[in-house]
N, C-alpha and C. Protein backbone atom coordinates (compact mmCIF):
# COMPACT_ATOMS: atom_id res chain seq x y z
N UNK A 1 92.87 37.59 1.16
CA UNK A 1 91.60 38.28 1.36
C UNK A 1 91.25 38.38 2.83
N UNK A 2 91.56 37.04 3.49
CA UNK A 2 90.72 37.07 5.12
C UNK A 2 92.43 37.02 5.94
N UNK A 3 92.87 37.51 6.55
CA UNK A 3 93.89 37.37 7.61
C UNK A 3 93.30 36.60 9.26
N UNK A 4 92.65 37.62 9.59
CA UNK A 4 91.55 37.46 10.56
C UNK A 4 90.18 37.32 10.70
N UNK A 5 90.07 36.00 11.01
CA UNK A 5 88.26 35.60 11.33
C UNK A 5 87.96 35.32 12.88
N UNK A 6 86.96 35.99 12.82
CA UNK A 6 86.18 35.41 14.22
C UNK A 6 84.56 34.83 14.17
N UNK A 7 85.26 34.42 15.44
CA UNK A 7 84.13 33.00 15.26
C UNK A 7 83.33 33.10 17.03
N UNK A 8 82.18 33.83 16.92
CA UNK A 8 81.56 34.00 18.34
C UNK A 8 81.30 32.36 18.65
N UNK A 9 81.30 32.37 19.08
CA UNK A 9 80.31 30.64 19.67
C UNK A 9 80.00 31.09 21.29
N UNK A 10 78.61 30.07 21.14
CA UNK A 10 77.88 30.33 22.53
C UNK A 10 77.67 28.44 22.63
N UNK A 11 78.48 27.46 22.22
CA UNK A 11 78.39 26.46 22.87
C UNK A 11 77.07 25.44 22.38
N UNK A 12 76.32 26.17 21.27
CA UNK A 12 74.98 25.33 20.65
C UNK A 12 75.10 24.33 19.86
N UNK A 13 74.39 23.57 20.41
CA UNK A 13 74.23 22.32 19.21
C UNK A 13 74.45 22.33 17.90
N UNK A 14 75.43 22.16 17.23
CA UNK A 14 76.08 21.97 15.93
C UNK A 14 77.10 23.18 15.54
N UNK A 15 77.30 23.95 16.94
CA UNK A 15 78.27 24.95 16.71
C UNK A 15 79.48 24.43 16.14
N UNK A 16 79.98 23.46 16.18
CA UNK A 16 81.00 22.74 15.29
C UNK A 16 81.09 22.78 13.98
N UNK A 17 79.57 22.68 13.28
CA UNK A 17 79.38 23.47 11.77
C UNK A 17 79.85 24.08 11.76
N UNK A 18 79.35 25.29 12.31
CA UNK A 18 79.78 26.68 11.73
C UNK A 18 81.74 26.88 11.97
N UNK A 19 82.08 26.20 13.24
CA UNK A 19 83.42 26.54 13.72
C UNK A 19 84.56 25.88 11.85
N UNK A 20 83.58 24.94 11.70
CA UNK A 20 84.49 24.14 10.22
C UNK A 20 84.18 25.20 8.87
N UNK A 21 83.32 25.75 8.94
CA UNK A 21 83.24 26.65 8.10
C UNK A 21 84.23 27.88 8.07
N UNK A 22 84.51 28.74 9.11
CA UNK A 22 86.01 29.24 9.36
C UNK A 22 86.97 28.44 9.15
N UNK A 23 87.05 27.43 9.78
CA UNK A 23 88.16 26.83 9.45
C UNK A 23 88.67 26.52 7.93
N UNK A 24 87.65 25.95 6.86
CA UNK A 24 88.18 25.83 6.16
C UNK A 24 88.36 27.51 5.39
N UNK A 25 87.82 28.20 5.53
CA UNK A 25 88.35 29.85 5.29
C UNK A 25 89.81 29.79 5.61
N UNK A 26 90.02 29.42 6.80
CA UNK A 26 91.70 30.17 7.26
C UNK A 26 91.94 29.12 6.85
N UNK A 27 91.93 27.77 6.31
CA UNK A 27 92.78 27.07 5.61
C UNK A 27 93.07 27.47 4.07
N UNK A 28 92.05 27.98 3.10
CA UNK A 28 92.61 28.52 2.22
C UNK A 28 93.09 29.36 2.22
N UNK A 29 92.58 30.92 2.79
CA UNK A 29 93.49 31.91 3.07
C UNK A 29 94.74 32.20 4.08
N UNK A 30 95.05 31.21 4.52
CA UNK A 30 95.78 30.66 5.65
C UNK A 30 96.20 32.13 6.72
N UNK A 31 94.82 32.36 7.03
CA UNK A 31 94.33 33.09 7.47
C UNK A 31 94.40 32.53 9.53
N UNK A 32 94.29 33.09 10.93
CA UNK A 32 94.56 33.22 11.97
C UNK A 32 92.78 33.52 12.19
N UNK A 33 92.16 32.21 13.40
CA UNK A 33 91.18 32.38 13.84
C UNK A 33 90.73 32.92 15.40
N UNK A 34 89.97 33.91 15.82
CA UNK A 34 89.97 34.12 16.61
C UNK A 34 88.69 34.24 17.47
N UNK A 35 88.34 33.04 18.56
CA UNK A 35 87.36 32.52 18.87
C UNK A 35 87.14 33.26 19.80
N UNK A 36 85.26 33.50 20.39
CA UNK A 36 85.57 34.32 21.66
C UNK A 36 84.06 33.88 22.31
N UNK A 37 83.62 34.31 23.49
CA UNK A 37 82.56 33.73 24.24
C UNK A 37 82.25 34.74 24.76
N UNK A 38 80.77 34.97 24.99
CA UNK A 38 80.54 36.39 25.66
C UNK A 38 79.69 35.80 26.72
N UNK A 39 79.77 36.22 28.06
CA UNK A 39 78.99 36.08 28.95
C UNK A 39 78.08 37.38 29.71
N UNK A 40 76.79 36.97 29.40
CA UNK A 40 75.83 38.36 29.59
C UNK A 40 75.40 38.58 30.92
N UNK A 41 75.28 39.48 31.27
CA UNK A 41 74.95 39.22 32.74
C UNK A 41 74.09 40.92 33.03
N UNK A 42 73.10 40.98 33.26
CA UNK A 42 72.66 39.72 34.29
C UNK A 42 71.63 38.83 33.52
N UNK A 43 71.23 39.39 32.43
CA UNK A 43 70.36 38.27 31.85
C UNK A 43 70.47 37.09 31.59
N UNK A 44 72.07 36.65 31.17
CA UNK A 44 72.37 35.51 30.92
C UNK A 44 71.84 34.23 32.21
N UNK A 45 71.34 34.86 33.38
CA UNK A 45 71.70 34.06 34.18
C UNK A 45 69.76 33.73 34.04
N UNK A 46 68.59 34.46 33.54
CA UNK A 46 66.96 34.27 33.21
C UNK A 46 67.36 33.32 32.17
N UNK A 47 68.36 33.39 30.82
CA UNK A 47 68.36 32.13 29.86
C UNK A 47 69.12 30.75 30.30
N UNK A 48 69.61 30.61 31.12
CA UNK A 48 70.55 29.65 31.49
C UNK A 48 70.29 29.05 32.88
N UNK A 49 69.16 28.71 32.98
CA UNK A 49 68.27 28.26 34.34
C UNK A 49 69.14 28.36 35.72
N UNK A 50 69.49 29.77 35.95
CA UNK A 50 70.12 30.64 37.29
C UNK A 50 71.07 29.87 37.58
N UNK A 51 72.18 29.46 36.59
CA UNK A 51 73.47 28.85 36.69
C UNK A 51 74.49 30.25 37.17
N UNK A 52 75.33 29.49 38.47
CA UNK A 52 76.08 30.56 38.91
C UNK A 52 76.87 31.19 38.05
N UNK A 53 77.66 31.84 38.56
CA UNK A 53 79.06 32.75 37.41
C UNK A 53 79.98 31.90 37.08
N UNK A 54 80.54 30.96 37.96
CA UNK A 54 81.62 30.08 37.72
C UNK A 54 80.98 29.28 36.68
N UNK A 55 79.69 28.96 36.69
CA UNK A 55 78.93 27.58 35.98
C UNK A 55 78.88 28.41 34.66
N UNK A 56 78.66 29.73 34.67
CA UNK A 56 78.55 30.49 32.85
C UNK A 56 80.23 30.55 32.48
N UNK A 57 80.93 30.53 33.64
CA UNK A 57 82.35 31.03 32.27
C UNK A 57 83.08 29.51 32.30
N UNK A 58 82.35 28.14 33.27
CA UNK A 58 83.36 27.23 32.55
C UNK A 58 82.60 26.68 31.55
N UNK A 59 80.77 26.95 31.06
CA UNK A 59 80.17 26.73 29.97
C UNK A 59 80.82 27.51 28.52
N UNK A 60 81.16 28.40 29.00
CA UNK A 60 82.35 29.67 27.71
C UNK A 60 83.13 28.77 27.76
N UNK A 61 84.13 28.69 28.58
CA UNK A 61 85.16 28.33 28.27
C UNK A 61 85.61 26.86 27.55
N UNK A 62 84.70 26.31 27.95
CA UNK A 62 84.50 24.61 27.60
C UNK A 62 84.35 24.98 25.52
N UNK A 63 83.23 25.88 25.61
CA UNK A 63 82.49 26.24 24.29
C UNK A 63 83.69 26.71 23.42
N UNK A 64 84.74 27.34 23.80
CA UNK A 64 85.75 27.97 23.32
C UNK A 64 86.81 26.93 22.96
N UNK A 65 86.30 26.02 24.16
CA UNK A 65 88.17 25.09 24.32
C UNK A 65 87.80 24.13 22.61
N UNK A 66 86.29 23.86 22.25
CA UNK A 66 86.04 22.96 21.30
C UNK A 66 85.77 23.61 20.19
N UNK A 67 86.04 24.90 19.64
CA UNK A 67 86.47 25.33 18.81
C UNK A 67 87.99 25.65 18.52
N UNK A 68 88.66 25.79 19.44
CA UNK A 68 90.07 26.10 19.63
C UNK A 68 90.77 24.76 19.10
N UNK A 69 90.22 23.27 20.06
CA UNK A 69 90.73 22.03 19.70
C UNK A 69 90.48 22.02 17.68
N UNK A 70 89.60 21.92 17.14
CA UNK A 70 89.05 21.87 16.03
C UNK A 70 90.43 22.55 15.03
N UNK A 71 90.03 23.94 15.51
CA UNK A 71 91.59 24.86 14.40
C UNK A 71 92.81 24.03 14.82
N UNK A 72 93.12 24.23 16.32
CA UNK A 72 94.50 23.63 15.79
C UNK A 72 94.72 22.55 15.32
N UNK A 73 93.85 21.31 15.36
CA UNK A 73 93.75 20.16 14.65
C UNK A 73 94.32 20.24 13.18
N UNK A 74 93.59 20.96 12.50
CA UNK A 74 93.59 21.17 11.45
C UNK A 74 94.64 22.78 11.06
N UNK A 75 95.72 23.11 12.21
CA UNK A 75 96.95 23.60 12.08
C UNK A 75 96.37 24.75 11.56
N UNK A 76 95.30 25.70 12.66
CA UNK A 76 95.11 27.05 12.29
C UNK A 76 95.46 27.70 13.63
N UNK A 77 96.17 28.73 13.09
CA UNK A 77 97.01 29.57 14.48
C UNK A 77 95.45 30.11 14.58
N UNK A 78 95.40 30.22 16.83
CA UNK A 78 94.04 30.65 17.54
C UNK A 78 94.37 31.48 18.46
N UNK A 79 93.25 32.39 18.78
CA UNK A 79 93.67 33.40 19.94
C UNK A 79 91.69 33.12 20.00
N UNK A 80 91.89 33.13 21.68
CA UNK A 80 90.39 33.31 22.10
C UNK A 80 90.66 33.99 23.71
N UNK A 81 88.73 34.51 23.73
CA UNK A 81 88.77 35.30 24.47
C UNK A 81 87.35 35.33 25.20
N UNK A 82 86.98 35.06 26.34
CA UNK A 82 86.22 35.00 27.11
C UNK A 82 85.52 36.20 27.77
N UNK A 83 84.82 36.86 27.05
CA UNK A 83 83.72 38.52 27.17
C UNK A 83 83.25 38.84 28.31
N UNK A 84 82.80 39.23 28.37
CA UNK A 84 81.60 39.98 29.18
C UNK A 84 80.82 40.87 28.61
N UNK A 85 79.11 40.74 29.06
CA UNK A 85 78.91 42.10 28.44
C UNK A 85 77.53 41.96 27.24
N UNK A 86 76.62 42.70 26.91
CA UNK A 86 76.04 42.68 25.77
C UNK A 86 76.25 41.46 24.53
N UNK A 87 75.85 40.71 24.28
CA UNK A 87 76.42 39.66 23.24
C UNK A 87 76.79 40.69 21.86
N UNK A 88 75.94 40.54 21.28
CA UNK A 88 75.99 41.56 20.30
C UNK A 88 76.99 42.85 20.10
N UNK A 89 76.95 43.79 20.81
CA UNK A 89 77.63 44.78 21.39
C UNK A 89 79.39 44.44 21.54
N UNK A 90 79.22 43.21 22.15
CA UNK A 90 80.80 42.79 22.80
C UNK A 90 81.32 42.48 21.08
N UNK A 91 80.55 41.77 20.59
CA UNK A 91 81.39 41.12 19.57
C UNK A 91 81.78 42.17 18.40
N UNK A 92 80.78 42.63 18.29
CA UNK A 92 81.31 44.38 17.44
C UNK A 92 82.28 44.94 17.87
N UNK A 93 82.05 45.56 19.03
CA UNK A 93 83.13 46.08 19.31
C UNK A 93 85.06 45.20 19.39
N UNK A 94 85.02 43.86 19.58
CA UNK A 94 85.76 43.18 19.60
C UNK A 94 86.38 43.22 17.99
N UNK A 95 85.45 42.64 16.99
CA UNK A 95 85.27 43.05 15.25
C UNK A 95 86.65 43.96 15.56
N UNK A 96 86.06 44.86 15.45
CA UNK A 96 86.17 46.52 14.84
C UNK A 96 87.84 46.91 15.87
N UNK A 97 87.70 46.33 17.02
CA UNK A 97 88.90 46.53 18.23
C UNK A 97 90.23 45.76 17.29
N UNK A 98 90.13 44.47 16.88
CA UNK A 98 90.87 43.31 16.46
C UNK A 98 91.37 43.61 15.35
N UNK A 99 90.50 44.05 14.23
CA UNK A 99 90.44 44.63 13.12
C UNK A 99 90.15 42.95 12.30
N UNK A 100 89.25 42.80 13.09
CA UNK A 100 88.67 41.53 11.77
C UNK A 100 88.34 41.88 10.33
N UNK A 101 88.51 40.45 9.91
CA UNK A 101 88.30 40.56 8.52
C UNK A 101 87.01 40.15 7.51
N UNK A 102 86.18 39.32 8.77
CA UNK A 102 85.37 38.52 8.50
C UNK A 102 85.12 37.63 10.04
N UNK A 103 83.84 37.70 10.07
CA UNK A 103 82.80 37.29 11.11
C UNK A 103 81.78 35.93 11.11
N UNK A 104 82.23 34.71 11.48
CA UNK A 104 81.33 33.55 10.58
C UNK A 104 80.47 33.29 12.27
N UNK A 105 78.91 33.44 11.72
CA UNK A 105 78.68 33.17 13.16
C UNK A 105 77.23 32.18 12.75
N UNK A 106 76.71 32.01 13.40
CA UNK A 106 75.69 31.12 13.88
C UNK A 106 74.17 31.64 13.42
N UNK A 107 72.90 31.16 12.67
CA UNK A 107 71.93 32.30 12.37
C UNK A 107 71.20 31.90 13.83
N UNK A 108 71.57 30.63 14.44
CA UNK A 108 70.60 30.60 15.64
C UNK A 108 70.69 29.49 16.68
N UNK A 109 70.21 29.92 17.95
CA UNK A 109 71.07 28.96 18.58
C UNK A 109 70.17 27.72 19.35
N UNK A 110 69.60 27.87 20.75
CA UNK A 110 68.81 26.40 20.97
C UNK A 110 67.26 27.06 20.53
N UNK A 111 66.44 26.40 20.95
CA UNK A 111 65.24 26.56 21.04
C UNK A 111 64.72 27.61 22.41
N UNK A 112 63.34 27.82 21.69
CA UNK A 112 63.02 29.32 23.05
C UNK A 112 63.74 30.53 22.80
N UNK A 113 63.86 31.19 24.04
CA UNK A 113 64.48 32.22 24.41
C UNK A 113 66.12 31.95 24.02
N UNK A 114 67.02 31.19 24.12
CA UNK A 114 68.08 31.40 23.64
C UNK A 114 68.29 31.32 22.14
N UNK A 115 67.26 30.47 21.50
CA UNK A 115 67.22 30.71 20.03
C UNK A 115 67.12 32.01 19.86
N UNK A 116 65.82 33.08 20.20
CA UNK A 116 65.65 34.26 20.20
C UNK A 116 66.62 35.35 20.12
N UNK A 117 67.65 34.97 21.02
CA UNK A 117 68.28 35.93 21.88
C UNK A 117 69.86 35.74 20.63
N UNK A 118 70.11 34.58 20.52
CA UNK A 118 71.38 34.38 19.42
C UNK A 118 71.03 34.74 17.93
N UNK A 119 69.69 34.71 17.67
CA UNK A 119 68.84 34.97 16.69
C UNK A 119 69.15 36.32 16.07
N UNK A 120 68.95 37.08 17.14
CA UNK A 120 68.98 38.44 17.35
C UNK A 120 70.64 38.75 17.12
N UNK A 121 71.17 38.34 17.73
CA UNK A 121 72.85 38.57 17.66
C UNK A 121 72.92 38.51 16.43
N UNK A 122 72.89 37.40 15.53
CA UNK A 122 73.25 37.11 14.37
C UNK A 122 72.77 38.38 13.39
N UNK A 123 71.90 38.72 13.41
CA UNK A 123 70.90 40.02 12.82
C UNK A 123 72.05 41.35 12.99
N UNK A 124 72.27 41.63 14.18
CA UNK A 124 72.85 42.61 14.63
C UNK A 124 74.47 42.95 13.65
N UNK A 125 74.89 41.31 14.06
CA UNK A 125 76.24 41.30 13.35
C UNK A 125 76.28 41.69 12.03
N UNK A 126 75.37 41.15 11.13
CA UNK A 126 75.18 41.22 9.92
C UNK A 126 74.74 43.24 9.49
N UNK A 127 73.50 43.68 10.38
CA UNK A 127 73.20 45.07 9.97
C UNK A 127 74.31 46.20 10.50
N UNK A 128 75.20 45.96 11.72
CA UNK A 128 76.30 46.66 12.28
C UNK A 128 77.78 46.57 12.28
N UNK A 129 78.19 45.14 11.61
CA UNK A 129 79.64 45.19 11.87
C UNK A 129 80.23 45.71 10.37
N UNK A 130 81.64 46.07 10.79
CA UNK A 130 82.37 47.11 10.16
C UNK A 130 83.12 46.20 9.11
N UNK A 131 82.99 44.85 9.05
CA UNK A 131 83.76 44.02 8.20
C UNK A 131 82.51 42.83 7.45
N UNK A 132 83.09 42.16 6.56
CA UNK A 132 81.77 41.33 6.23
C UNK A 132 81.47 40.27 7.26
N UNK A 133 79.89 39.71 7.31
CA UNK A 133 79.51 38.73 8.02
C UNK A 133 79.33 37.43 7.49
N UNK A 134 79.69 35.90 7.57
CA UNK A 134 78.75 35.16 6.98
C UNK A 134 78.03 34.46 7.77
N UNK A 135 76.62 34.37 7.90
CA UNK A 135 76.09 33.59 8.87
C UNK A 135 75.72 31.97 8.35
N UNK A 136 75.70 31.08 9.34
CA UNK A 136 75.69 29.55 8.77
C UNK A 136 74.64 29.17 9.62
N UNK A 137 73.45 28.06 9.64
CA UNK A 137 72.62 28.01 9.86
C UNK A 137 73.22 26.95 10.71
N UNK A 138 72.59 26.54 12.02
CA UNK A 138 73.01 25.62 12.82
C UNK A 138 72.22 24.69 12.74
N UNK A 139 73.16 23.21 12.40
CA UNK A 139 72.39 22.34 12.23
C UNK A 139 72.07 21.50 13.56
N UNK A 140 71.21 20.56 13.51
CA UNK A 140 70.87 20.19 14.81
C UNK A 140 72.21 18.96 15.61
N UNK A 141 73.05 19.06 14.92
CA UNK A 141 73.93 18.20 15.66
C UNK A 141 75.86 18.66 15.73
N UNK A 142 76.41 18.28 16.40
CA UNK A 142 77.59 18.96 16.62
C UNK A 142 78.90 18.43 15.44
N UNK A 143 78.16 16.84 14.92
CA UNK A 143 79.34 16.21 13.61
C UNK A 143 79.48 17.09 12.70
N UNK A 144 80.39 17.24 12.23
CA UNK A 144 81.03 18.08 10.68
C UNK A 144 80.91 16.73 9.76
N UNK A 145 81.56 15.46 10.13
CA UNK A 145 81.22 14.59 9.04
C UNK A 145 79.87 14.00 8.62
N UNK A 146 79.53 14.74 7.55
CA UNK A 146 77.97 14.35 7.11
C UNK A 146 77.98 12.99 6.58
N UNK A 147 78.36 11.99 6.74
CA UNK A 147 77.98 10.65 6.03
C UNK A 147 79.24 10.10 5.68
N UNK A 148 78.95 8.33 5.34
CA UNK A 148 79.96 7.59 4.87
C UNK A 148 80.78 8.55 3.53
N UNK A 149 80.25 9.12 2.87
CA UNK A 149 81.13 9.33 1.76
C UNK A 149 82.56 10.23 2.36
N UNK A 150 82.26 11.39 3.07
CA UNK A 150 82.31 11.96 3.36
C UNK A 150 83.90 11.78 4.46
N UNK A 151 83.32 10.29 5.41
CA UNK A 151 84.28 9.89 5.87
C UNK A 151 85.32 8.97 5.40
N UNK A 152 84.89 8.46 4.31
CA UNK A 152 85.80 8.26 3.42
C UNK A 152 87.09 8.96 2.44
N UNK A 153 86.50 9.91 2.28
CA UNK A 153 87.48 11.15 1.73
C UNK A 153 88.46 11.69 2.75
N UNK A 154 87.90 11.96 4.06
CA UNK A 154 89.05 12.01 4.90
C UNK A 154 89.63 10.82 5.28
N UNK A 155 89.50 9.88 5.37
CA UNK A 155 90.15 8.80 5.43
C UNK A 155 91.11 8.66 3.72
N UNK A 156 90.69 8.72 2.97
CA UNK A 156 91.42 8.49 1.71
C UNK A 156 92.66 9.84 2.17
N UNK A 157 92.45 10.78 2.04
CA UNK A 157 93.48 11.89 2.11
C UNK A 157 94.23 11.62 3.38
N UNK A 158 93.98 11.29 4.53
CA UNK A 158 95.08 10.75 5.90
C UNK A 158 95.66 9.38 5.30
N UNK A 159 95.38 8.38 4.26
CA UNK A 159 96.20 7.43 4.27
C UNK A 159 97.26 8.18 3.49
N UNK A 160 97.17 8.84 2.16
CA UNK A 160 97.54 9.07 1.28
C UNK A 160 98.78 10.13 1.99
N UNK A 161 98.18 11.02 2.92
CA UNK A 161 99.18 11.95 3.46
C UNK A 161 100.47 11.27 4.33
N UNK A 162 100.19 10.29 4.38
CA UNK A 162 101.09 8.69 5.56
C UNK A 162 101.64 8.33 4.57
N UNK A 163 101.64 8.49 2.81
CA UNK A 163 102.27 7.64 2.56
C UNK A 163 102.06 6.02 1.67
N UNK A 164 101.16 6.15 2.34
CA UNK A 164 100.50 4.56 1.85
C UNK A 164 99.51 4.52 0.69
N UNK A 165 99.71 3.20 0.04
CA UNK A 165 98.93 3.13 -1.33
C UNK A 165 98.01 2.25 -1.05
N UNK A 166 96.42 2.35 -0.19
CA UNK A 166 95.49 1.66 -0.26
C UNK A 166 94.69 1.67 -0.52
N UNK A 167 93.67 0.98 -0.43
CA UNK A 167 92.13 0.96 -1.56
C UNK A 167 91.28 0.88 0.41
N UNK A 168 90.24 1.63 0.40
CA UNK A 168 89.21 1.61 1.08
C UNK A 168 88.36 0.68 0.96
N UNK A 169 88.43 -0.67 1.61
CA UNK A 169 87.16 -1.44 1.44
C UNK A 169 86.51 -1.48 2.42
N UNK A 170 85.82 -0.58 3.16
CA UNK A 170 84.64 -0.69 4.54
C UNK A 170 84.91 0.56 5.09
N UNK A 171 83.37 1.30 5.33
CA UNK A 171 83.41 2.15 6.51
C UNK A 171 82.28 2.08 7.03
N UNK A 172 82.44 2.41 8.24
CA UNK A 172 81.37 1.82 9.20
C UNK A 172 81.75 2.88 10.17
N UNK A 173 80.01 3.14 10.75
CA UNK A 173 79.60 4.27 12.08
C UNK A 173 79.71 3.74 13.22
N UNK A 174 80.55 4.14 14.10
CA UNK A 174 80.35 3.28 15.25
C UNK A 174 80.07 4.37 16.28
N UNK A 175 80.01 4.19 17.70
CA UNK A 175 78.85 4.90 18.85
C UNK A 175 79.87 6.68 18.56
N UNK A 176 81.12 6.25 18.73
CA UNK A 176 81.64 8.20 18.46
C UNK A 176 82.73 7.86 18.03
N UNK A 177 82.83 7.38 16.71
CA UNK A 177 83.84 7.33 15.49
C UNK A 177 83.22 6.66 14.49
N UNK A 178 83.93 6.91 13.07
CA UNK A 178 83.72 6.35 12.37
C UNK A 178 85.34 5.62 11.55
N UNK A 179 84.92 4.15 11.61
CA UNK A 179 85.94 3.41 11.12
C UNK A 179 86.25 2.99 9.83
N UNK A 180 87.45 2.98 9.27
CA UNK A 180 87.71 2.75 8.29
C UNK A 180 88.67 2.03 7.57
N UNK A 181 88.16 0.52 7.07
CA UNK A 181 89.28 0.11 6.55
C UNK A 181 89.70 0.05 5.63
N UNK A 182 91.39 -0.40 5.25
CA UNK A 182 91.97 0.17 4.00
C UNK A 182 93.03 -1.18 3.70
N UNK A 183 92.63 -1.48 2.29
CA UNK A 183 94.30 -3.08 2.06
C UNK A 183 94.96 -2.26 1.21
N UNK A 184 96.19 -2.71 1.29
CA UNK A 184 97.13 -3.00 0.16
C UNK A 184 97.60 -4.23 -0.19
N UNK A 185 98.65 -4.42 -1.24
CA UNK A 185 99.28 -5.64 -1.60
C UNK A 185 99.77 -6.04 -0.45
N UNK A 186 100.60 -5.10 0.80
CA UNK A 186 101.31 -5.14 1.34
C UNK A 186 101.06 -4.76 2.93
N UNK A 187 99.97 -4.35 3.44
CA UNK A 187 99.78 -3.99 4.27
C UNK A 187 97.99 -3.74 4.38
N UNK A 188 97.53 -4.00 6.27
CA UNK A 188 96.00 -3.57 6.29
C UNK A 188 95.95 -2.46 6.92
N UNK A 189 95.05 -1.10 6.86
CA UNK A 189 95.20 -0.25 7.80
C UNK A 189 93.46 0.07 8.14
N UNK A 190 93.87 0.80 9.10
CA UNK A 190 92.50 0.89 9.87
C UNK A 190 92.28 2.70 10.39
N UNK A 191 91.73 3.17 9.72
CA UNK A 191 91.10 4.91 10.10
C UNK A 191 90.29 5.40 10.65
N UNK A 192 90.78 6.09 11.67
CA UNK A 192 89.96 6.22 12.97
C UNK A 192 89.75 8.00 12.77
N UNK A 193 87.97 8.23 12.33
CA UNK A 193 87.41 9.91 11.81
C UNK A 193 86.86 10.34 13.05
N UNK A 194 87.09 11.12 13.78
CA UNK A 194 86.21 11.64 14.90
C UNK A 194 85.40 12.38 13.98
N UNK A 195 84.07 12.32 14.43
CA UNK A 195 82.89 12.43 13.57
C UNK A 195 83.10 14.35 13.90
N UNK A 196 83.14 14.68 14.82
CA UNK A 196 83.16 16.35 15.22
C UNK A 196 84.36 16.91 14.69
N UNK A 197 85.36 16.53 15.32
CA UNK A 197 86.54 17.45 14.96
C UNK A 197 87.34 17.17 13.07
N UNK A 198 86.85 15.80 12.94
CA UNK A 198 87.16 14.95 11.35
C UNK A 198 89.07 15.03 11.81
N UNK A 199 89.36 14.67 12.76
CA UNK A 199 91.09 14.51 12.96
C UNK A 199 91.07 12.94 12.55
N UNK A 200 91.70 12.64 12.28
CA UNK A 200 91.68 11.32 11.91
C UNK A 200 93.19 10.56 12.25
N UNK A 201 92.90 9.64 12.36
CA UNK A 201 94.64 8.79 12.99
C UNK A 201 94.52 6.82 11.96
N UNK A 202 95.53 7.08 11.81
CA UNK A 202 95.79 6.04 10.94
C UNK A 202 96.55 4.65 11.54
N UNK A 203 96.45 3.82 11.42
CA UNK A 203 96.68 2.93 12.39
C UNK A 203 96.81 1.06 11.63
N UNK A 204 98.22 0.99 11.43
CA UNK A 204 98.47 -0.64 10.77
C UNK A 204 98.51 -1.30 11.21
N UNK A 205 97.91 -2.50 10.93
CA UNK A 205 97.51 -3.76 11.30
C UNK A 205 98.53 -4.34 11.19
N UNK A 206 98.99 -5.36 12.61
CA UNK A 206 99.91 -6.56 12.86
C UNK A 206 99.70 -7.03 11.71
């Protein structure tokens, strides 16, 4: 159904939601994501408290690099692309240029005027682009893993994908991971969830 998705991001607080929401799209349709950043000018520079040019495209680019990290994590072929230009405008035309298949974007972005202004984008995408839109509401924080259960399940599926037959007894939040331990008859292991990206690394105990 989806070959190609794109995924605007402007770098907002919990844009990582929405970036996992494509993602798991091109993981079932094993589908190719294609991330992109638009930098507006000259207005961009009245919303972004008169940050130079270099300071807006390594804010893109940074914004891009942590959606990009995210797919390939989770082994989704990426192509991204750093705009110029109309927000709105750029990304349509990009749509429609690419031949997307589907558009997952953001309904809104910080507070104020840039809420306003991404607000508006999101609107646009949805009444003008040539392919379907889904918009995802941005939540106020950048984790994809919503809670212990949550990190448990990815922890259960990374032991299980290793191989190993263990039972989960403890998970626990710590300052930027969440840990997880796991026994067997035969072995202790320990699961390490990055709360944003949910990559997880598995790790046996001496």
């Amino acid at each position: 159904m989806y070959e190609r998705i794109l995924v605007p991001t402007d770098g907002s607080v919990g844009s990582a939601h929405v970036a996992m929401q494509a993602i798991d799209l091109a993981e079932q349709y094993d589908a190719a994501i294609h991330v992109v950043h638009v930098i507006e000018e000259p207005a961009s520079s009245l919303v972004s408290g008169g940050e130079s040019r270099d300071k807006l495209e390594e804010r893109g680019e940074q914004a891009i690099e942590r959606v990009e990290t995210m797919a390939r994590i989770h082994g989704i072929d990426v192509e991204t692309e750093l705009l110029e230009g109309s927000p709105a405008d750029t990304i349509l035309n990009y749509a429609e240029e690419a031949d997307m298949d589907l558009v997952v974007t953001g309904t809104h972005g910080r507070s104020g005027v840039k809420r306003h202004i991404i607000g508006s984008v999101a609107e646009r995408l949805v009444r003008h682009a040539t392919c379907p839109v889904m918009t995802v509401r941005l939540p106020g924080s950048d984790e994809t893993v919503d809670g212990k259960e949550h990190a448990r399940e990815l922890a259960e599926e990374a032991i299980a994908d290793e191989g190993h037959d263990a039972a989960i007894t403890g998970v626990d939040r710590q300052v930027s991971v969440w840990v997880v331990e796991a026994e067997s008859d035969t072995e202790s292991l320990v699961v390490y969830v990055d709360p944003v990206t949910q990559r997880t690394s598995v790790v046996v105990r001496d």
